[in-house]
Every structure is written in C-alpha cells, then in structure tokens.
N, C-alpha and C. Protein backbone atom coordinates (compact mmCIF):
# COMPACT_ATOMS: atom_id res chain seq x y z
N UNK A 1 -16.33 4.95 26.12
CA UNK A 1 -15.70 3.66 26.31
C UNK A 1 -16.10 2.74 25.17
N UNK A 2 -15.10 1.82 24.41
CA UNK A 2 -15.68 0.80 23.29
C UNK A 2 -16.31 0.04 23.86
N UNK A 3 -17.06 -0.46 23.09
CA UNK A 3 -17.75 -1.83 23.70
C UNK A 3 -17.54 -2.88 23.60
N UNK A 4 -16.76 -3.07 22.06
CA UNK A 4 -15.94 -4.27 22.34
C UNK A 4 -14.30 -4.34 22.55
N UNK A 5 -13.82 -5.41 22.85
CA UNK A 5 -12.24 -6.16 22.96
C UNK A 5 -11.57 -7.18 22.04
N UNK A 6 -10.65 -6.81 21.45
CA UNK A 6 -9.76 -7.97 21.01
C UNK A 6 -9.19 -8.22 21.85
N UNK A 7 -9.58 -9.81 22.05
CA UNK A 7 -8.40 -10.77 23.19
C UNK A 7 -7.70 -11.34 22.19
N UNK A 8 -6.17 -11.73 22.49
CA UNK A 8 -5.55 -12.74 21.90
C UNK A 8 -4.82 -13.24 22.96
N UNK A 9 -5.05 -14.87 23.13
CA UNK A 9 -5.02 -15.41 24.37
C UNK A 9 -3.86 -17.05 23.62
N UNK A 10 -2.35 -17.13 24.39
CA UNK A 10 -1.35 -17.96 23.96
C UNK A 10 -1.54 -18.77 24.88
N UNK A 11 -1.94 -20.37 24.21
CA UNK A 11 -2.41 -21.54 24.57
C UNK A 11 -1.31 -21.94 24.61
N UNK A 12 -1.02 -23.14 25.41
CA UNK A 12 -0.31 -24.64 25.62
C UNK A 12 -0.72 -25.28 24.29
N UNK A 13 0.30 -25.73 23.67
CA UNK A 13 -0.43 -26.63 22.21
C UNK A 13 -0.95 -27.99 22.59
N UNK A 14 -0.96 -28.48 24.36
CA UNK A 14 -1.64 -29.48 24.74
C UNK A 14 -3.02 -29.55 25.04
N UNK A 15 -3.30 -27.78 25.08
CA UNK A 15 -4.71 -27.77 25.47
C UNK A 15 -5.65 -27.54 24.28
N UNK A 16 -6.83 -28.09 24.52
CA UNK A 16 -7.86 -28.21 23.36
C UNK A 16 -8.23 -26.68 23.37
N UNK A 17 -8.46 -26.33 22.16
CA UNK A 17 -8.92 -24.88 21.55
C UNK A 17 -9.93 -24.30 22.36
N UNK A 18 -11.12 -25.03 22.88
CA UNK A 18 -12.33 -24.80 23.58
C UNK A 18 -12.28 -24.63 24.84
N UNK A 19 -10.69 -25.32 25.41
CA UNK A 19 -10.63 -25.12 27.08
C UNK A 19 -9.71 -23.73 27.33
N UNK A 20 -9.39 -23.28 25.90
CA UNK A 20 -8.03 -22.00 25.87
C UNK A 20 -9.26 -20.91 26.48
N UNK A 21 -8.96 -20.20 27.34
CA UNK A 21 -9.31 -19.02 27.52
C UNK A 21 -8.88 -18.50 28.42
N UNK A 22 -9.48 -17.00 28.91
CA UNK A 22 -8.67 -16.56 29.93
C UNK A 22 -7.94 -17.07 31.30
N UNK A 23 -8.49 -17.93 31.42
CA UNK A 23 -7.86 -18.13 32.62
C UNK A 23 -7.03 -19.57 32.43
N UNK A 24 -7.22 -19.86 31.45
CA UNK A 24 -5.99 -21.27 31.20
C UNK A 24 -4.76 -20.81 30.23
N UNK A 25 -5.20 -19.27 29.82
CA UNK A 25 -3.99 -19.09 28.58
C UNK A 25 -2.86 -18.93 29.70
N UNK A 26 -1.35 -18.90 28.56
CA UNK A 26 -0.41 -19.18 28.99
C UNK A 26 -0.26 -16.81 29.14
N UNK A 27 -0.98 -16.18 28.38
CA UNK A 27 -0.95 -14.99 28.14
C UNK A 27 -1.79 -14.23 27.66
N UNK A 28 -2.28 -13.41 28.24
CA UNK A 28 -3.26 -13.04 27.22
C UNK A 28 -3.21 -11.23 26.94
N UNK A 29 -3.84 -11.10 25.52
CA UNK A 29 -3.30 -9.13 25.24
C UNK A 29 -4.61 -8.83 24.79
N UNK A 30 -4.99 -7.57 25.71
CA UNK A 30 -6.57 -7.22 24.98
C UNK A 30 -6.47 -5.59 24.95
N UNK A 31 -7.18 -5.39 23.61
CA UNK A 31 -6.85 -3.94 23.43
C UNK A 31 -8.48 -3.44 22.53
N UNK A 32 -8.97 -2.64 22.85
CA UNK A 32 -10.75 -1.67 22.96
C UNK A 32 -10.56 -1.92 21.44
N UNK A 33 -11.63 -2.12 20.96
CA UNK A 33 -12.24 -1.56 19.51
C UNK A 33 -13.57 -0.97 19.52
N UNK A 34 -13.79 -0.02 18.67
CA UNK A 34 -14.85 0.43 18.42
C UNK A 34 -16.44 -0.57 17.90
N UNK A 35 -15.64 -1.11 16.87
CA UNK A 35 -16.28 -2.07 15.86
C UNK A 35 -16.46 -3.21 15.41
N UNK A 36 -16.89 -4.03 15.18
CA UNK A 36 -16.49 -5.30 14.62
C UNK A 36 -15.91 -5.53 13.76
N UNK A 37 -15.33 -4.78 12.76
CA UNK A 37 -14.37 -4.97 11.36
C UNK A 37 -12.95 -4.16 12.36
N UNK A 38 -13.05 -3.48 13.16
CA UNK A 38 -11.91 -3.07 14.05
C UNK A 38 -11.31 -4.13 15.11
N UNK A 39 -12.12 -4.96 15.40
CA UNK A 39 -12.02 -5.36 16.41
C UNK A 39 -11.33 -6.83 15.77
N UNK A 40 -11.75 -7.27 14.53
CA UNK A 40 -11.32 -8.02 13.76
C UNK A 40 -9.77 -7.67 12.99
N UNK A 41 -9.46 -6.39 12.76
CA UNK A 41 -8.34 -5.83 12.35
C UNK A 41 -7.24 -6.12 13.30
N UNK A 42 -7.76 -5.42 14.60
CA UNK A 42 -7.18 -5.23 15.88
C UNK A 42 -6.05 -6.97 16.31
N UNK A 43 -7.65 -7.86 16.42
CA UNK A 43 -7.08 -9.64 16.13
C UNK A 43 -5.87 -9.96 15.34
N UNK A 44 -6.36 -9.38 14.08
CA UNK A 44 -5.36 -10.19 12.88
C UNK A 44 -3.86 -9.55 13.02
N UNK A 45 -3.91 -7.99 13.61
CA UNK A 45 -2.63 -7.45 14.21
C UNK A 45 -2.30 -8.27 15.26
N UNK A 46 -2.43 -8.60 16.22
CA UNK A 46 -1.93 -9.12 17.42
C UNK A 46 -1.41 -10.52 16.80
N UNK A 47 -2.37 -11.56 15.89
CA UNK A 47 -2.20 -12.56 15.88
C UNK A 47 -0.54 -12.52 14.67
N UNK A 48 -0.44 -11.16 13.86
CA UNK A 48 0.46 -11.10 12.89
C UNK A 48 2.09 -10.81 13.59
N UNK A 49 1.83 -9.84 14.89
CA UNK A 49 2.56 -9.59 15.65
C UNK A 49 2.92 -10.74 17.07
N UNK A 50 2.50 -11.62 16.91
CA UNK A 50 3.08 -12.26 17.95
C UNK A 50 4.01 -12.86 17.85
N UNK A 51 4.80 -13.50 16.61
CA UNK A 51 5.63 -13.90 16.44
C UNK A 51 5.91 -15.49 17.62
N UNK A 52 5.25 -16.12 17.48
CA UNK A 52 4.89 -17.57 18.32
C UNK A 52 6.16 -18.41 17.65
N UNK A 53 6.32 -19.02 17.84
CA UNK A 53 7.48 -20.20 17.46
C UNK A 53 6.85 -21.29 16.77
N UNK A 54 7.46 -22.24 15.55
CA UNK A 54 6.60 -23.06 15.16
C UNK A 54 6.73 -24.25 15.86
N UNK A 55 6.09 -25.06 15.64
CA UNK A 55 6.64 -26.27 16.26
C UNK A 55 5.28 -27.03 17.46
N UNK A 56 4.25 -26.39 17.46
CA UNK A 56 3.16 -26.85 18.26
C UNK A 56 2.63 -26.97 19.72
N UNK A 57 4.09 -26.44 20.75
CA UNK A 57 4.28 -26.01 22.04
C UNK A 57 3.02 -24.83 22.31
N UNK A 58 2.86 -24.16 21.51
CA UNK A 58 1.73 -22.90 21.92
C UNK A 58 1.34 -22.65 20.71
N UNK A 59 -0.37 -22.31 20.68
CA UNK A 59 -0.78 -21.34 20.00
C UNK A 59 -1.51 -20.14 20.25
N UNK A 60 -2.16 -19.16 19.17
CA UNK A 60 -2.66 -18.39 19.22
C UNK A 60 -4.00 -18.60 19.03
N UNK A 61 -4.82 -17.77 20.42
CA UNK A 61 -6.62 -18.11 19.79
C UNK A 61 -6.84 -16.16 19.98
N UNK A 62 -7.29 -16.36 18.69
CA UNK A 62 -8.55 -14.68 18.94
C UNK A 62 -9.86 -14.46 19.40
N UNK A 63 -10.37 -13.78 19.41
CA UNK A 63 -11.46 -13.39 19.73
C UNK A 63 -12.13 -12.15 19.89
N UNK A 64 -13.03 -11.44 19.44
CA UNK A 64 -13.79 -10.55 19.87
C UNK A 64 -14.97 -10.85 21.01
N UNK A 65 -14.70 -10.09 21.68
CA UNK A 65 -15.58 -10.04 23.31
C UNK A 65 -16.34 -8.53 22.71
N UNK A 66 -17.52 -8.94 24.19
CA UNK A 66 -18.57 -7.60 23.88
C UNK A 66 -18.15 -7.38 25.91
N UNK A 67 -17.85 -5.95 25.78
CA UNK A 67 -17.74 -5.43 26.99
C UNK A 67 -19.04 -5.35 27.78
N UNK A 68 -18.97 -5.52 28.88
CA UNK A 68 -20.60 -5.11 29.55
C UNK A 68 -20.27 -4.29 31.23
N UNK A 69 -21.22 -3.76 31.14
CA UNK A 69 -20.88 -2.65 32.23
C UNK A 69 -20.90 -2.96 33.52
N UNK A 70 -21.20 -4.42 33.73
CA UNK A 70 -21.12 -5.02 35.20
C UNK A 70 -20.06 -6.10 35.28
N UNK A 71 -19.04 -5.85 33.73
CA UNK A 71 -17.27 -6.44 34.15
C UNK A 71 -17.63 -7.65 33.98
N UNK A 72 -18.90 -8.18 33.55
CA UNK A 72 -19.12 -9.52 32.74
C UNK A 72 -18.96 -9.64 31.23
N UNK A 73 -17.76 -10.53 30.84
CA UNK A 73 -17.69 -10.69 29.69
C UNK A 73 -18.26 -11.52 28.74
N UNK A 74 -18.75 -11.30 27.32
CA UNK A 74 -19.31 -12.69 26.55
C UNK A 74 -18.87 -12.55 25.13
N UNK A 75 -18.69 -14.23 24.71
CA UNK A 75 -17.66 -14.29 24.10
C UNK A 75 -19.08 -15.12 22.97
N UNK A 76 -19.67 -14.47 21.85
CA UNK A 76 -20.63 -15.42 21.06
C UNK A 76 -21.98 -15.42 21.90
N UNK A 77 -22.15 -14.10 22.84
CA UNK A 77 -23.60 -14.40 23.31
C UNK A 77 -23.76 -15.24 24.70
N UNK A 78 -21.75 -15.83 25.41
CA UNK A 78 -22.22 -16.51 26.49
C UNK A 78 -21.71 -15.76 27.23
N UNK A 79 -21.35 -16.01 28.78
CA UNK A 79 -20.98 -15.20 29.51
C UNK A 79 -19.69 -16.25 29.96
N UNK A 80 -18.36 -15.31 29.66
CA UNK A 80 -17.07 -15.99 29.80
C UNK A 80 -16.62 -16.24 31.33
C-alpha cells in the first residue's frame, strides 16, 4: 500500500485557501503515490487536468497527505 496521497480538492473562490479542505471542497480527487516527487507529479497532473474555468468562482488546492494505518490523515505533520 503507498503511503502517501495526492489530494486535489475544488474550492468555492469565496472560501479562504486555509478553510479549503476535505470537507468544505466543492470536490475532491485523490490518487496513491509512492513518493514525494510522485506524489508531487501526481498534483501537478490533476491540477493540469482539471480544466477549472477562469473567472474566480472555484479553485484548485493540492496537496500531499501521508497515509496512516488508523485512517487518520496529516497534511504537514497535523492531523486533518
């Protein structure tokens, strides 16, 4: 099993960057990486492929998560 996740999680462009996360995104797509330069690859695909609309209604936030085996996630060392 990887240990880590690319999330890419589609915000409201009303909500502040720091309150975007799982459970306030408007969507969110997470797919296993092995690595941290994968898991970073993995991001910059999703974020290249989303094809968002311009105009400031929604954005895109990334992230690499570290998987943990009791289905607690952390996002920078906290627990999401």
């Amino acid at each position: 099993m990887s240990e880590l996740l690319a999330v890419a999680l589609v915000c409201a462009g009303t909500l502040l960057a720091q309150d975007c996360s799982r459970d306030t995104a408007l969507d969110v797509v997470v797919t296993p990486a092995r690595t941290p330069m994968e898991c970073l690859m993995h991001a910059q695909a999703m974020a290249a492929s989303a094809g968002l609309p311009g105009g400031g209604d929604r954005y895109l936030k990334i992230a690499c998560e570290h998987r943990r085996a009791d289905g607690v996630r952390t996002v920078a060392g906290r627990p999401s």
